[in-house]
PDB file of N, CA and C in Angstrom:
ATOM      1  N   UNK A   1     -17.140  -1.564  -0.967  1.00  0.00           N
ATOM      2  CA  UNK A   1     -16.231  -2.404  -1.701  1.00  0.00           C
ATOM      3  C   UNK A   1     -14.851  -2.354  -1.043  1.00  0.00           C
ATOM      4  N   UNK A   2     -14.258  -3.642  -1.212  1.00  0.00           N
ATOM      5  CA  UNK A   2     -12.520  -3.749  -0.086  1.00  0.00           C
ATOM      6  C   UNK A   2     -11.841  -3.670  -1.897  1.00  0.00           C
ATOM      7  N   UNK A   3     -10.695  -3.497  -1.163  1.00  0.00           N
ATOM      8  CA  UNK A   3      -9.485  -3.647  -2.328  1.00  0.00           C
ATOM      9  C   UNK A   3      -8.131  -3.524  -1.611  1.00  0.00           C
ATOM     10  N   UNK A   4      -6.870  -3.723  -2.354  1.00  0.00           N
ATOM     11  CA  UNK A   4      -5.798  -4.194  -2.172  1.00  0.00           C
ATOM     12  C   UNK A   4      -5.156  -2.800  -3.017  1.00  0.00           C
ATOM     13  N   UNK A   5      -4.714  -1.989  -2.153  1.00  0.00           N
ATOM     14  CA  UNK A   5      -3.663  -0.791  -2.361  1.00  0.00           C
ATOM     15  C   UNK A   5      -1.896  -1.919  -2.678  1.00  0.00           C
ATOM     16  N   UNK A   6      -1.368  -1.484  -3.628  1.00  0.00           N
ATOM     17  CA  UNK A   6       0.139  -1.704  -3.749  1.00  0.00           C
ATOM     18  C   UNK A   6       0.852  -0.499  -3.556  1.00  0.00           C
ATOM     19  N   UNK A   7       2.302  -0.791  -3.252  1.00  0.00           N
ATOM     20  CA  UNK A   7       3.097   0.388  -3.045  1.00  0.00           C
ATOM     21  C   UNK A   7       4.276  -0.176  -2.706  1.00  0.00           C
ATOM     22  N   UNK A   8       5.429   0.367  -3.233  1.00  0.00           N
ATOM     23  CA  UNK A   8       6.878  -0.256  -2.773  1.00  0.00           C
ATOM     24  C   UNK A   8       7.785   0.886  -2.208  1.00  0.00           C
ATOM     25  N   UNK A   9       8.787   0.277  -1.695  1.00  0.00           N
ATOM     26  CA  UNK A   9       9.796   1.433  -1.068  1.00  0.00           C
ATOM     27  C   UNK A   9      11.506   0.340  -0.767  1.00  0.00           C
ATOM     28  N   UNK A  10      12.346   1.315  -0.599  1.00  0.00           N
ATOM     29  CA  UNK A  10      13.957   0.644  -0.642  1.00  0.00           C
ATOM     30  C   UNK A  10      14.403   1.118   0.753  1.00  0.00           C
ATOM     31  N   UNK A  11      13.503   2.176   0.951  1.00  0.00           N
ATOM     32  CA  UNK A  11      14.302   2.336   2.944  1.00  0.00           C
ATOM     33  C   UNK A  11      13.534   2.149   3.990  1.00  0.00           C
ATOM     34  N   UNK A  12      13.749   1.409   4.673  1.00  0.00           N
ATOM     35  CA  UNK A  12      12.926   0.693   5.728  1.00  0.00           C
ATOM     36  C   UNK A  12      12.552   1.928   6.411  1.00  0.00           C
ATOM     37  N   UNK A  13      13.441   3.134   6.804  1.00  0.00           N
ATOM     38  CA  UNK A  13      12.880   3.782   7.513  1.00  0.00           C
ATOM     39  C   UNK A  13      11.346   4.567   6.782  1.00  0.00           C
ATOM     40  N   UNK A  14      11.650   4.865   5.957  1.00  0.00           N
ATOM     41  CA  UNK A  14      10.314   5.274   4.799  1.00  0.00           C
ATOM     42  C   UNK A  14       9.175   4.058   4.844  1.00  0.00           C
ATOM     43  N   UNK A  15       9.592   2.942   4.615  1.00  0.00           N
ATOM     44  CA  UNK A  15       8.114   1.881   5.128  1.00  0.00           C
ATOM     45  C   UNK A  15       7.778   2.163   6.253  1.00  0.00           C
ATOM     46  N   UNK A  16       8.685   2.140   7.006  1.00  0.00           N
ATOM     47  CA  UNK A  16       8.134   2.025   8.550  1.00  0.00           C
ATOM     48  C   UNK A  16       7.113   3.195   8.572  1.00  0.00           C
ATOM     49  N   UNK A  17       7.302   4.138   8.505  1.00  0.00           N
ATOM     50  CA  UNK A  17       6.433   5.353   8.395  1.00  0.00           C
ATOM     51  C   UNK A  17       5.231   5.308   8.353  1.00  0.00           C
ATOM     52  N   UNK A  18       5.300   4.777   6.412  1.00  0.00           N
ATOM     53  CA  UNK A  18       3.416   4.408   5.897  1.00  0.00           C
ATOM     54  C   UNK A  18       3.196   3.606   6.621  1.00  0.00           C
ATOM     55  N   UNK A  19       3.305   2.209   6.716  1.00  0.00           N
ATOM     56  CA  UNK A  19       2.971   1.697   7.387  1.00  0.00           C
ATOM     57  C   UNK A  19       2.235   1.865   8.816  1.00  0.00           C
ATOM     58  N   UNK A  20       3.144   2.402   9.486  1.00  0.00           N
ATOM     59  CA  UNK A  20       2.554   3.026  11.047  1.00  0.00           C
ATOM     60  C   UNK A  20       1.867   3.695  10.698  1.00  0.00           C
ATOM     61  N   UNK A  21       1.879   4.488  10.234  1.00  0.00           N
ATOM     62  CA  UNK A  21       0.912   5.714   9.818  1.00  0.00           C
ATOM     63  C   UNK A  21      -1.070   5.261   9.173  1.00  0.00           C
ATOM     64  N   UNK A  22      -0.463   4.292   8.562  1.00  0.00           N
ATOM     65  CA  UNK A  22      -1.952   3.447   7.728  1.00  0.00           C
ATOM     66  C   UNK A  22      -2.612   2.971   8.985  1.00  0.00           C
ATOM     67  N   UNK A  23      -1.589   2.235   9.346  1.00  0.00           N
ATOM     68  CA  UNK A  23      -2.363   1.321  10.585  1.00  0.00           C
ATOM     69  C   UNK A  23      -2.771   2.300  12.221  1.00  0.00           C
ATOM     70  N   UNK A  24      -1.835   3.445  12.178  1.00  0.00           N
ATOM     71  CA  UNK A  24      -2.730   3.903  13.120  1.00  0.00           C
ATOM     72  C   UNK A  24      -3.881   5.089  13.071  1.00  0.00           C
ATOM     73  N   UNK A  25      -3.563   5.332  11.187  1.00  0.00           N
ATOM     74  CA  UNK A  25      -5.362   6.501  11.313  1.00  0.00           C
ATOM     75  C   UNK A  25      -6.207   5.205  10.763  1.00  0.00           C
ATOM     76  N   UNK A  26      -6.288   4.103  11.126  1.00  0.00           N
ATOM     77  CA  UNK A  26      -7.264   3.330  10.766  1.00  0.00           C
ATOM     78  C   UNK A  26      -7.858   3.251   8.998  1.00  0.00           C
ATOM     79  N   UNK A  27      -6.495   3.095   8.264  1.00  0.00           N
ATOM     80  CA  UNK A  27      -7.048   3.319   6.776  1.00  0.00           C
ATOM     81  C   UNK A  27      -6.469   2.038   6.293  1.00  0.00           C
ATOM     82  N   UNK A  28      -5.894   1.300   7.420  1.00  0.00           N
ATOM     83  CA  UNK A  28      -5.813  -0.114   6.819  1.00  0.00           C
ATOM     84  C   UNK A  28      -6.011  -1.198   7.747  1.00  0.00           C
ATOM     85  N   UNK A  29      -6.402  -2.464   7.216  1.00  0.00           N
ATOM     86  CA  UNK A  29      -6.910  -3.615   8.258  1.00  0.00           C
ATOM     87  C   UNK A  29      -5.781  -4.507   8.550  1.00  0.00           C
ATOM     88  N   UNK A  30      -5.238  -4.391   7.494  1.00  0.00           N
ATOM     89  CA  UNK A  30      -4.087  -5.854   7.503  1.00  0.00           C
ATOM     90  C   UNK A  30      -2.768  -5.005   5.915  1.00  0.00           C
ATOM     91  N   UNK A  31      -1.539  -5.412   6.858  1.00  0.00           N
ATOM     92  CA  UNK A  31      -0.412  -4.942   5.529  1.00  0.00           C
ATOM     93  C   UNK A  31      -0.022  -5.987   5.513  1.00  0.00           C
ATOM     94  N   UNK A  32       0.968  -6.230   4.799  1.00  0.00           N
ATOM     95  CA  UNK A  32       1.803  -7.649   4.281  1.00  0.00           C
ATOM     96  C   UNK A  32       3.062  -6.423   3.218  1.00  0.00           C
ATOM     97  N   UNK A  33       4.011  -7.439   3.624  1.00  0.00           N
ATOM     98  CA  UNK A  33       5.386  -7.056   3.043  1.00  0.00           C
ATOM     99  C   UNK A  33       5.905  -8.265   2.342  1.00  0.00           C
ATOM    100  N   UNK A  34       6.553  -7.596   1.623  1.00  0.00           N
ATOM    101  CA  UNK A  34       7.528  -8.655   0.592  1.00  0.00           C
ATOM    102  C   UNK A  34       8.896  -8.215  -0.285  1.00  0.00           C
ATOM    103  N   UNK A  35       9.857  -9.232   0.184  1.00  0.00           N
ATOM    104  CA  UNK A  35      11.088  -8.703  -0.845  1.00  0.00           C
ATOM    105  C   UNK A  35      10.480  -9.218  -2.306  1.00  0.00           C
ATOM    106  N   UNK A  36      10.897  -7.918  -2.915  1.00  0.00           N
ATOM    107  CA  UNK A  36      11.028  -8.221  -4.517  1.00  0.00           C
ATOM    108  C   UNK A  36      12.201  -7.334  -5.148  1.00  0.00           C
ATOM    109  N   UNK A  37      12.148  -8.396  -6.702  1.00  0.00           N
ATOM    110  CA  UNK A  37      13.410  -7.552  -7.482  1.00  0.00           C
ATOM    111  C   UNK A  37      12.470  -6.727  -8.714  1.00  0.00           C
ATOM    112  N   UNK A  38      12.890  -5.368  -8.173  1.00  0.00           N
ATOM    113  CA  UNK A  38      11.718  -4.731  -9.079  1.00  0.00           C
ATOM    114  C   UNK A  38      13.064  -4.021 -10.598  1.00  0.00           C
ATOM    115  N   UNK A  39      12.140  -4.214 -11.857  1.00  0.00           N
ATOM    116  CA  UNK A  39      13.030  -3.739 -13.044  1.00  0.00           C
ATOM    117  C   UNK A  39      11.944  -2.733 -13.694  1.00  0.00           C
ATOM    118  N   UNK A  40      12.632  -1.835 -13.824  1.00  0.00           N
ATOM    119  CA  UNK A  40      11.645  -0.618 -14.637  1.00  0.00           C
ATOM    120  C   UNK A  40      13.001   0.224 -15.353  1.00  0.00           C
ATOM    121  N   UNK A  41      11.950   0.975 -16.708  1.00  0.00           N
ATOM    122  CA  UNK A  41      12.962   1.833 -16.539  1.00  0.00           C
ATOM    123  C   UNK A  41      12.591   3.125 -16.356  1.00  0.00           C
ATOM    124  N   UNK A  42      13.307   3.986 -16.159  1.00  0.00           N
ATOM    125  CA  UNK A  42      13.414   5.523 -15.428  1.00  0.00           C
ATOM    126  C   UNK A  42      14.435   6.318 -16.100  1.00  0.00           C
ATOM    127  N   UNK A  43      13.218   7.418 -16.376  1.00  0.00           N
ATOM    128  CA  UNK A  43      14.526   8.760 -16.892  1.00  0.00           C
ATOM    129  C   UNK A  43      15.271   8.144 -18.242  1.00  0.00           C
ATOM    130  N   UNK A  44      15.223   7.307 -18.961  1.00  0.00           N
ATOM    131  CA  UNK A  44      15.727   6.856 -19.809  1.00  0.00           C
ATOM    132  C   UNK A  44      16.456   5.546 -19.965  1.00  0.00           C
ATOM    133  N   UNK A  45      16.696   4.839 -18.813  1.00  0.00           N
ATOM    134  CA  UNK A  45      17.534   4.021 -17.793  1.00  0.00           C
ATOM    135  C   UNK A  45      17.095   3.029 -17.436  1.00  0.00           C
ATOM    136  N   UNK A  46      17.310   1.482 -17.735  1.00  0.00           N
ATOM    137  CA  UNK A  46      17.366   0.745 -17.090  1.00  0.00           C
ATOM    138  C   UNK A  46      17.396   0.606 -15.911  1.00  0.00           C
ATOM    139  N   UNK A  47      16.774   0.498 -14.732  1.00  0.00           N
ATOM    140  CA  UNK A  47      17.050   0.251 -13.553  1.00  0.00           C
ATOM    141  C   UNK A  47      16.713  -1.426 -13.034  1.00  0.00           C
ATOM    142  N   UNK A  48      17.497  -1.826 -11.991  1.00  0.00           N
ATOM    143  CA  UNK A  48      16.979  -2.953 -11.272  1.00  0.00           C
ATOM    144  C   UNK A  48      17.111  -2.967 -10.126  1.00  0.00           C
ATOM    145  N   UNK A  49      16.206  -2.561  -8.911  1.00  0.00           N
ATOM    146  CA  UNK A  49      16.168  -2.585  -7.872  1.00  0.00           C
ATOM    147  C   UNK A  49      16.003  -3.660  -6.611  1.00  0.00           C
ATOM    148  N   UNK A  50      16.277  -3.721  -5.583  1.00  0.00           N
ATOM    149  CA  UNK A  50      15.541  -4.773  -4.299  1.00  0.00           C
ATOM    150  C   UNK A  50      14.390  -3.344  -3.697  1.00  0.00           C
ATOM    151  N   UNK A  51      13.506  -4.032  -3.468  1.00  0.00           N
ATOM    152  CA  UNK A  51      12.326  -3.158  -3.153  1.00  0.00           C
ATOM    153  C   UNK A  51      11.708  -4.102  -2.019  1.00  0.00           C
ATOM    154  N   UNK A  52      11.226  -3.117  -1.372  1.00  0.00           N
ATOM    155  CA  UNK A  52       9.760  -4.040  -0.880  1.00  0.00           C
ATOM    156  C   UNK A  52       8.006  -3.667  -0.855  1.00  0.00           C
ATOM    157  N   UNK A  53       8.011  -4.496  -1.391  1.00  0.00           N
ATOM    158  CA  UNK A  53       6.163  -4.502  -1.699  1.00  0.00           C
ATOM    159  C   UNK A  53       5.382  -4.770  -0.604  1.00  0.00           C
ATOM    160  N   UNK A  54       4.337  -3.490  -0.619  1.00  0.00           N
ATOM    161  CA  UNK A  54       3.115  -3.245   0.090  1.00  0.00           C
ATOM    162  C   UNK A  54       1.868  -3.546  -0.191  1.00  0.00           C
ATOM    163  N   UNK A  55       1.520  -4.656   0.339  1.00  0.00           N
ATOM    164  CA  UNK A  55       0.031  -4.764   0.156  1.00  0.00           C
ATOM    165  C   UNK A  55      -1.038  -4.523   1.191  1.00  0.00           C
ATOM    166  N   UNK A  56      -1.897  -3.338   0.846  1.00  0.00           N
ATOM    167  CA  UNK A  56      -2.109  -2.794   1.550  1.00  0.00           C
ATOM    168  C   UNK A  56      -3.938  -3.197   1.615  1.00  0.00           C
ATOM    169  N   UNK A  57      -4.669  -3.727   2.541  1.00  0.00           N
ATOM    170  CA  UNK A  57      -5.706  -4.293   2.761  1.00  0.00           C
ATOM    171  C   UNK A  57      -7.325  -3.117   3.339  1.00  0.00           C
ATOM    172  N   UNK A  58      -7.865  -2.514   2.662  1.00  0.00           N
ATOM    173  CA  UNK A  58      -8.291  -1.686   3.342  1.00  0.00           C
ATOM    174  C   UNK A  58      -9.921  -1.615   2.134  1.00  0.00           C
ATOM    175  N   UNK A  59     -10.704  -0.808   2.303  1.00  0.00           N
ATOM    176  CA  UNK A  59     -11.621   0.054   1.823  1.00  0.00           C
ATOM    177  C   UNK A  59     -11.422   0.975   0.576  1.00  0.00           C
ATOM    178  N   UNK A  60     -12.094   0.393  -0.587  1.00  0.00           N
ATOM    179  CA  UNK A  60     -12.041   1.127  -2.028  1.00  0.00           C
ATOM    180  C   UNK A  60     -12.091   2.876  -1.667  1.00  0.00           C
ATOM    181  N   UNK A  61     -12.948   3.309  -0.981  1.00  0.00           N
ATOM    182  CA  UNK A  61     -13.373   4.767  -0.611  1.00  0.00           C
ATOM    183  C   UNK A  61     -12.387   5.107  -0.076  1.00  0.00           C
ATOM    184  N   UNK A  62     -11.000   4.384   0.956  1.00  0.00           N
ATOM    185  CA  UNK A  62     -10.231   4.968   1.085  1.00  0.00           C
ATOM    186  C   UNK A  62      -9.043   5.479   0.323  1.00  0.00           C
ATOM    187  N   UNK A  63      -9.469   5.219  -1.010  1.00  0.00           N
ATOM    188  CA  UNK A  63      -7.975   5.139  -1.764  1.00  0.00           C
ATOM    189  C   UNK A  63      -7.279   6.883  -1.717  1.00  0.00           C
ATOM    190  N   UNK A  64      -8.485   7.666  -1.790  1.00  0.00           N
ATOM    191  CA  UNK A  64      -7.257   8.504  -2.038  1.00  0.00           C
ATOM    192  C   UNK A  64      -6.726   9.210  -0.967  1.00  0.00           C
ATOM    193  N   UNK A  65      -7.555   9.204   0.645  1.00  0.00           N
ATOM    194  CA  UNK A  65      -6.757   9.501   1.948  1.00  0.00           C
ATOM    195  C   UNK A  65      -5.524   8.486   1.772  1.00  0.00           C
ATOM    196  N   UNK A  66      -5.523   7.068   1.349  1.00  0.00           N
ATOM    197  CA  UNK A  66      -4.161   6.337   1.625  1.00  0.00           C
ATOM    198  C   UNK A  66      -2.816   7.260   0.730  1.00  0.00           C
ATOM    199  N   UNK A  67      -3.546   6.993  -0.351  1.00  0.00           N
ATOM    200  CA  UNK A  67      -2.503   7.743  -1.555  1.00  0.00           C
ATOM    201  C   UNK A  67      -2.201   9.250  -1.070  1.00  0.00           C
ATOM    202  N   UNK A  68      -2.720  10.472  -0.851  1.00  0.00           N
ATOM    203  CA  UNK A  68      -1.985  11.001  -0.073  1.00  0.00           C
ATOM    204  C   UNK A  68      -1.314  11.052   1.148  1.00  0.00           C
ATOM    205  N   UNK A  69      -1.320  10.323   2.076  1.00  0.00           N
ATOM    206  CA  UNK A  69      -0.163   9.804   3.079  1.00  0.00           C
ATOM    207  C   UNK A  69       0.748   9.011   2.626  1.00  0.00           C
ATOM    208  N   UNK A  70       0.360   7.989   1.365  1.00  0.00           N
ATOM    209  CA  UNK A  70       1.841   7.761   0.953  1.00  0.00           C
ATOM    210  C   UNK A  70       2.704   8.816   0.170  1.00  0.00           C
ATOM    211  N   UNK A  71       2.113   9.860  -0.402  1.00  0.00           N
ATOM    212  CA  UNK A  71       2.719  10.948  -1.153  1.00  0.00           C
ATOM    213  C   UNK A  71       3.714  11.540  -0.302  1.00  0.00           C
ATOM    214  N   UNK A  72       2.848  11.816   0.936  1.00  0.00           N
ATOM    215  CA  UNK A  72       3.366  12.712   2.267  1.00  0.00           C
ATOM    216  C   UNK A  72       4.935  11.929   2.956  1.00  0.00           C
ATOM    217  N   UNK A  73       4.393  11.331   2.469  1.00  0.00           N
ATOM    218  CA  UNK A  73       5.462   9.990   3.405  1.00  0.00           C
ATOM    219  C   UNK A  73       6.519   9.721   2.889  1.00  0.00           C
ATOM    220  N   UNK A  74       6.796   9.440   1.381  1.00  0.00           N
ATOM    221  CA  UNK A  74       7.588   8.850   0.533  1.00  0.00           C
ATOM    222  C   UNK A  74       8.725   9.178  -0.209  1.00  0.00           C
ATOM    223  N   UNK A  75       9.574   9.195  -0.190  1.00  0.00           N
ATOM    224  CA  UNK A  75      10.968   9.221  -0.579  1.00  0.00           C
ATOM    225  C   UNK A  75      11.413   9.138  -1.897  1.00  0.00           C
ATOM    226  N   UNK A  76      10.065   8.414  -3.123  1.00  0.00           N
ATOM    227  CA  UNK A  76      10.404   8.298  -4.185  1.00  0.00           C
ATOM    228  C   UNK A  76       9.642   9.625  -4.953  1.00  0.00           C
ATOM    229  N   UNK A  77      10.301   9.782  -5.650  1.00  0.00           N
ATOM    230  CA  UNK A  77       9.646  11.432  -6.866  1.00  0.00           C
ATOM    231  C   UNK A  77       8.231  10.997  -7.573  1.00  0.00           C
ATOM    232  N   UNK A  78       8.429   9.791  -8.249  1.00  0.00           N
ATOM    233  CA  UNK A  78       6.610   8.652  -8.219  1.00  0.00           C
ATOM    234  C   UNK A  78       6.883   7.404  -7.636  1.00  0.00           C
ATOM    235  N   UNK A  79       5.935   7.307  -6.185  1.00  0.00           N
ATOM    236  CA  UNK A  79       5.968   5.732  -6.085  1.00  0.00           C
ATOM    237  C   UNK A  79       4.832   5.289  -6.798  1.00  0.00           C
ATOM    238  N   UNK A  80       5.144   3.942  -6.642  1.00  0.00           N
ATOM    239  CA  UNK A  80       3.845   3.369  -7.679  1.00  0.00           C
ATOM    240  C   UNK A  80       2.802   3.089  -6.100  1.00  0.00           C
ATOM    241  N   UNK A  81       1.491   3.722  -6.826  1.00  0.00           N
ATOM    242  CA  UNK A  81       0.179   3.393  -5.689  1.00  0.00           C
ATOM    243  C   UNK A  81      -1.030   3.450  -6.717  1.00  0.00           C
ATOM    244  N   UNK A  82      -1.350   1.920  -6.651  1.00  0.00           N
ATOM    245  CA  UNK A  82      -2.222   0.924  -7.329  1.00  0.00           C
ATOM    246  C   UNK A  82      -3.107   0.421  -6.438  1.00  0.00           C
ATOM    247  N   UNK A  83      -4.811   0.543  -6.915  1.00  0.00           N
ATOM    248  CA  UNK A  83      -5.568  -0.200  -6.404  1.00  0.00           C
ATOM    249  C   UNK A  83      -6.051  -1.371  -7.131  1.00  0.00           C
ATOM    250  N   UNK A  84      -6.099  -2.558  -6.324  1.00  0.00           N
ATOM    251  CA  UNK A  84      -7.161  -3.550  -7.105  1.00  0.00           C
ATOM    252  C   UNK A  84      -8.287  -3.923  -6.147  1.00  0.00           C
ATOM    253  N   UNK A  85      -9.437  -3.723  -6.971  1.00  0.00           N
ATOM    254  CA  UNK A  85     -10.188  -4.645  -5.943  1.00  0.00           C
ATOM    255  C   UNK A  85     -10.804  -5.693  -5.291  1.00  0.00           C
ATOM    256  N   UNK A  86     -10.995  -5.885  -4.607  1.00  0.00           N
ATOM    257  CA  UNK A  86     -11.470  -7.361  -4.193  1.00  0.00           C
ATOM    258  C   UNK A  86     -12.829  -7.559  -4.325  1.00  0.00           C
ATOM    259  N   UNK A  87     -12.845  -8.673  -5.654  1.00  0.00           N
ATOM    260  CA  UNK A  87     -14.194  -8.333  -6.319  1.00  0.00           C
ATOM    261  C   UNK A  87     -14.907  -9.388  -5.227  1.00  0.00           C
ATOM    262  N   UNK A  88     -14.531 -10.730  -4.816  1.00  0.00           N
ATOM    263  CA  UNK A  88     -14.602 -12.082  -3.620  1.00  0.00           C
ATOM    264  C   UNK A  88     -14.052 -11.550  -2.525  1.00  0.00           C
ATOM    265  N   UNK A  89     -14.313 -12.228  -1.209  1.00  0.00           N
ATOM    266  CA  UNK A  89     -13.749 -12.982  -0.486  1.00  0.00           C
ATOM    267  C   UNK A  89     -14.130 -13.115   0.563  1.00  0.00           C
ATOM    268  N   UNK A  90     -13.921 -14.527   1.599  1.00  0.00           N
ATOM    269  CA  UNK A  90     -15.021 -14.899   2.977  1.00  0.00           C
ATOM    270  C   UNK A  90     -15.232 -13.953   3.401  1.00  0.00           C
ATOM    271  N   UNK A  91     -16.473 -13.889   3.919  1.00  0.00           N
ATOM    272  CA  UNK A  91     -17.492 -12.752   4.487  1.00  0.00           C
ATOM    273  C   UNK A  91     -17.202 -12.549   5.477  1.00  0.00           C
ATOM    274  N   UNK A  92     -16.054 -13.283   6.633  1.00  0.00           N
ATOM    275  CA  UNK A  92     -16.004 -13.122   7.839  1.00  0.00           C
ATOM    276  C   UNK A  92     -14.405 -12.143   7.374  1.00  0.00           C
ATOM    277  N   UNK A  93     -13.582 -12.286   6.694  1.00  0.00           N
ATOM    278  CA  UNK A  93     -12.720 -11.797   6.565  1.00  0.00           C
ATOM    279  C   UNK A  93     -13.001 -10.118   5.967  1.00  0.00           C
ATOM    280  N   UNK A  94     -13.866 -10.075   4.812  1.00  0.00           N
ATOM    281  CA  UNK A  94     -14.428  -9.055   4.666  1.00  0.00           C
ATOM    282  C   UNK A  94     -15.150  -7.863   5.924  1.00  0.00           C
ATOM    283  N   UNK A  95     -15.907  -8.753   6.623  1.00  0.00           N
ATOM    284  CA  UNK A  95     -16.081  -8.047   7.381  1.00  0.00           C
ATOM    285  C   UNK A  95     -15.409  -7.898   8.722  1.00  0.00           C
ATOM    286  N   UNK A  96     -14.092  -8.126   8.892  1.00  0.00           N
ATOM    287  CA  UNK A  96     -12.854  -7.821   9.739  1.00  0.00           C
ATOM    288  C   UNK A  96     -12.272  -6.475   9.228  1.00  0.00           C
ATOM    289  N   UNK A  97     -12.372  -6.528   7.989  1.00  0.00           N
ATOM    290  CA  UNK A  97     -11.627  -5.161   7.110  1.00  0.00           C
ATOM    291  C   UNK A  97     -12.768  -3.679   7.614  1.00  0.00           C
ATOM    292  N   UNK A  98     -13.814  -4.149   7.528  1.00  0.00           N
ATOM    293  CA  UNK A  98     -15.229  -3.521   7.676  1.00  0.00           C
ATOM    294  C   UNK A  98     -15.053  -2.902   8.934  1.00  0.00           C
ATOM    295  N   UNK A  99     -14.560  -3.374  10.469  1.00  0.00           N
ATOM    296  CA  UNK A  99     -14.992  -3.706  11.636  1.00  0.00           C
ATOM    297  C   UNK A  99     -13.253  -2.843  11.774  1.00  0.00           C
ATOM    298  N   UNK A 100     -12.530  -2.995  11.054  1.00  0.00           N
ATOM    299  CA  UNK A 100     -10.702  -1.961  11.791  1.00  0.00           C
ATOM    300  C   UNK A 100     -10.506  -0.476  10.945  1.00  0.00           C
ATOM    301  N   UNK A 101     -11.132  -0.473   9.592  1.00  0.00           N
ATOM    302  CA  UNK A 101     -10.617   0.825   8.682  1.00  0.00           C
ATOM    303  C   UNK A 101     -11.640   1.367   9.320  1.00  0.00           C
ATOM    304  N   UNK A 102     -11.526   3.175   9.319  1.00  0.00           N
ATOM    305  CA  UNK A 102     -12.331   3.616   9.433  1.00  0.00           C
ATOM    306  C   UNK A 102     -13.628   4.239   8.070  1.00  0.00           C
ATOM    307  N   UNK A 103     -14.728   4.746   8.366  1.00  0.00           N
ATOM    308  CA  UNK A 103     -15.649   4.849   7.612  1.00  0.00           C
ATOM    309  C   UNK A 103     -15.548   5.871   6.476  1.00  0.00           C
TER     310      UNK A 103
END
């Protein structure tokens, strides 16, 4: 089964990291980035942040090698690391994900 890891971060140098890091132990096929305005609150607190969102393209079985390298990696006290999975999608694309993560 594939699925779609999320994860955000505010310092590029900290993305850059996971990122490199995903893509070169082979635990992800494809990332995608995105500015967003993330609002939560924390510690009691309103917050509203600029963030950027990780979508992270890889193998259900890998979730929890990913999630600890983002632990290892990450700058926030909890980042958020969410799987969904990809219940569809073209078979040739599926099996591109199949053919770069490792087993």
């Amino acid at each position: 089964m594939y699925s779609v890891i999320m994860t955000t971060f505010k310092d590029r140098t900290v993305g850059d990291k996971i990122i490199n890091a995903l893509l070169e132990q082979n635990l992800a096929a494809c990332i995608q980035e995105s500015e967003i305005k993330s609002h939560y609150k924390w510690q009691g607190k309103i917050e509203h942040e600029n963030e950027t969102l990780l979508l992270i393209k890889t193998r259900a079985e890998l979730f929890d090698d990913i999630k600890n390298l983002i632990l290892e990696l990450h700058d926030y006290e909890t980042p958020e690391i969410i799987m969904m999975p990809i219940t569809k999608g073209s078979k040739t694309y599926l099996e591109w994900i199949e053919n770069i993560v490792r087993p």
